[in-house]
Protein backbone atom coordinates (compact mmCIF):
# COMPACT_ATOMS: atom_id res chain seq x y z
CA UNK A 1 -75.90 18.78 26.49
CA UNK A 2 -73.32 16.10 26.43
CA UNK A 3 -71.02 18.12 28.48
CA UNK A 4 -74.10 18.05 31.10
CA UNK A 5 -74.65 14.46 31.13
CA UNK A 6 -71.38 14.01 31.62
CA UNK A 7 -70.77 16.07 34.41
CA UNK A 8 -73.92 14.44 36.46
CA UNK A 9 -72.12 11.25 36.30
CA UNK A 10 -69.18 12.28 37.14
CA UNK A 11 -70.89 14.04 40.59
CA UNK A 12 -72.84 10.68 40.93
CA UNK A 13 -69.42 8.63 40.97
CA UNK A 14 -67.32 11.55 42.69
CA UNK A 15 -69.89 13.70 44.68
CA UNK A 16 -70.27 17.24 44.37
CA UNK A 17 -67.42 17.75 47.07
CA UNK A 18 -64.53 17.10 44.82
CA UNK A 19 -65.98 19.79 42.47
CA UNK A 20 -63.15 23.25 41.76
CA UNK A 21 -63.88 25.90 40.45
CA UNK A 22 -61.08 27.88 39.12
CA UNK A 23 -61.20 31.72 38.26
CA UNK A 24 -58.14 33.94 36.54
CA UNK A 25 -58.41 37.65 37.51
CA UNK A 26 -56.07 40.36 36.64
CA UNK A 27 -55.49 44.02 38.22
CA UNK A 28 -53.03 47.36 36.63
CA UNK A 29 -51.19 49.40 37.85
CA UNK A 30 -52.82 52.34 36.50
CA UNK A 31 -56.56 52.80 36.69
CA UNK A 32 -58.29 54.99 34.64
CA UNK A 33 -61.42 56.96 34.94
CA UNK A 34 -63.15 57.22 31.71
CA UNK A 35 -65.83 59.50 32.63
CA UNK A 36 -66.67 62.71 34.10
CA UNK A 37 -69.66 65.24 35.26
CA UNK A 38 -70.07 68.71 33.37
CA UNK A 39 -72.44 71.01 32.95
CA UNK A 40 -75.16 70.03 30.30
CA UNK A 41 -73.85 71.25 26.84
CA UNK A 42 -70.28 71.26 28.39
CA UNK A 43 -67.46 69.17 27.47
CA UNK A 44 -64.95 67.55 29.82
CA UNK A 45 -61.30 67.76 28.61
CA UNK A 46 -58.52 66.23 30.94
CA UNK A 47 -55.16 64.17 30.79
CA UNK A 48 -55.19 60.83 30.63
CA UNK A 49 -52.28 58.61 30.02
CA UNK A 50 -51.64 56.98 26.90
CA UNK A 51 -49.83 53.74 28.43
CA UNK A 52 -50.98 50.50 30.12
CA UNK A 53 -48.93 49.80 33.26
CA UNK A 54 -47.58 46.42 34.39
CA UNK A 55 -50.68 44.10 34.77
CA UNK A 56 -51.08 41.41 37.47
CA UNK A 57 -52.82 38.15 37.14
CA UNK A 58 -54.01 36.07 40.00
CA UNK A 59 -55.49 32.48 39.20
CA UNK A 60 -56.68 30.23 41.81
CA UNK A 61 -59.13 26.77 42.65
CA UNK A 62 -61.92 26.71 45.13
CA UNK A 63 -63.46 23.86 46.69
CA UNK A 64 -67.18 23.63 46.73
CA UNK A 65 -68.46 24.29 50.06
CA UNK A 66 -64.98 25.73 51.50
CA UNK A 67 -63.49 29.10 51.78
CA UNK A 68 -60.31 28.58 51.43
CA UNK A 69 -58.06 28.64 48.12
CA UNK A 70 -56.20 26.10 46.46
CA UNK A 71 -52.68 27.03 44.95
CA UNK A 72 -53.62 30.86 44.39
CA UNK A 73 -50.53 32.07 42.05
CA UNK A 74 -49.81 36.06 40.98
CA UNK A 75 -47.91 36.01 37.87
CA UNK A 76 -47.50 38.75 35.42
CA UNK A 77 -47.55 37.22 31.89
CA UNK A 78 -50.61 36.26 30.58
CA UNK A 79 -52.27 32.96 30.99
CA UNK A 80 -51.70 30.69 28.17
CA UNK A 81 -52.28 26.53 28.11
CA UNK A 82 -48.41 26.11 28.80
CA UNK A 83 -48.79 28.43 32.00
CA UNK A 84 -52.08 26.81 33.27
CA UNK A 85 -50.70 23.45 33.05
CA UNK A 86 -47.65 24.75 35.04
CA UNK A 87 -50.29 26.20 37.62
CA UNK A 88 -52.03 22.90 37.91
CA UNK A 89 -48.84 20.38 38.69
């Protein structure tokens, strides 16, 4: 609740404009499909492959109220407190 009370002033001294929201997402290379249809009492057998491909990460700000993005970056490591801080500066 602290964090709350906190936050309120901090909209009371700043506004609710200045607010971003920030959001990591990542996408692979290879998407699987874990599921099938079959007859009932069937089984579904098929190939699937046993590796992960490369994996994409996108990170990126948005200001309340706009559409557009601040500083989107696509990176492929993951996103670790060294990288974020690098994304924010």
């Amino acid at each position: 609740m602290k964090y709350y009370r906190v936050l309120r002033e901090l909209i009371k001294i700043y506004g609710s404009e200045s607010l971003v929201f920030i959001d990591k997402s990542w996408f692979e290379e290879f998407q699987a499909c874990f599921y099938a249809w079959s007859k009932k009492g069937k089984k579904v057998f098929g190939d699937r492959q046993g590796k992960r491909g490369k994996r994409e990460n996108l990170v990126a700000g948005r200001r309340k109220g706009k559409k557009d993005f601040i500083a989107p970056m696509v990176f492929t490591r993951s996103l670790n407190a060294e990288g974020f801080e690098g994304w924010l500066s």
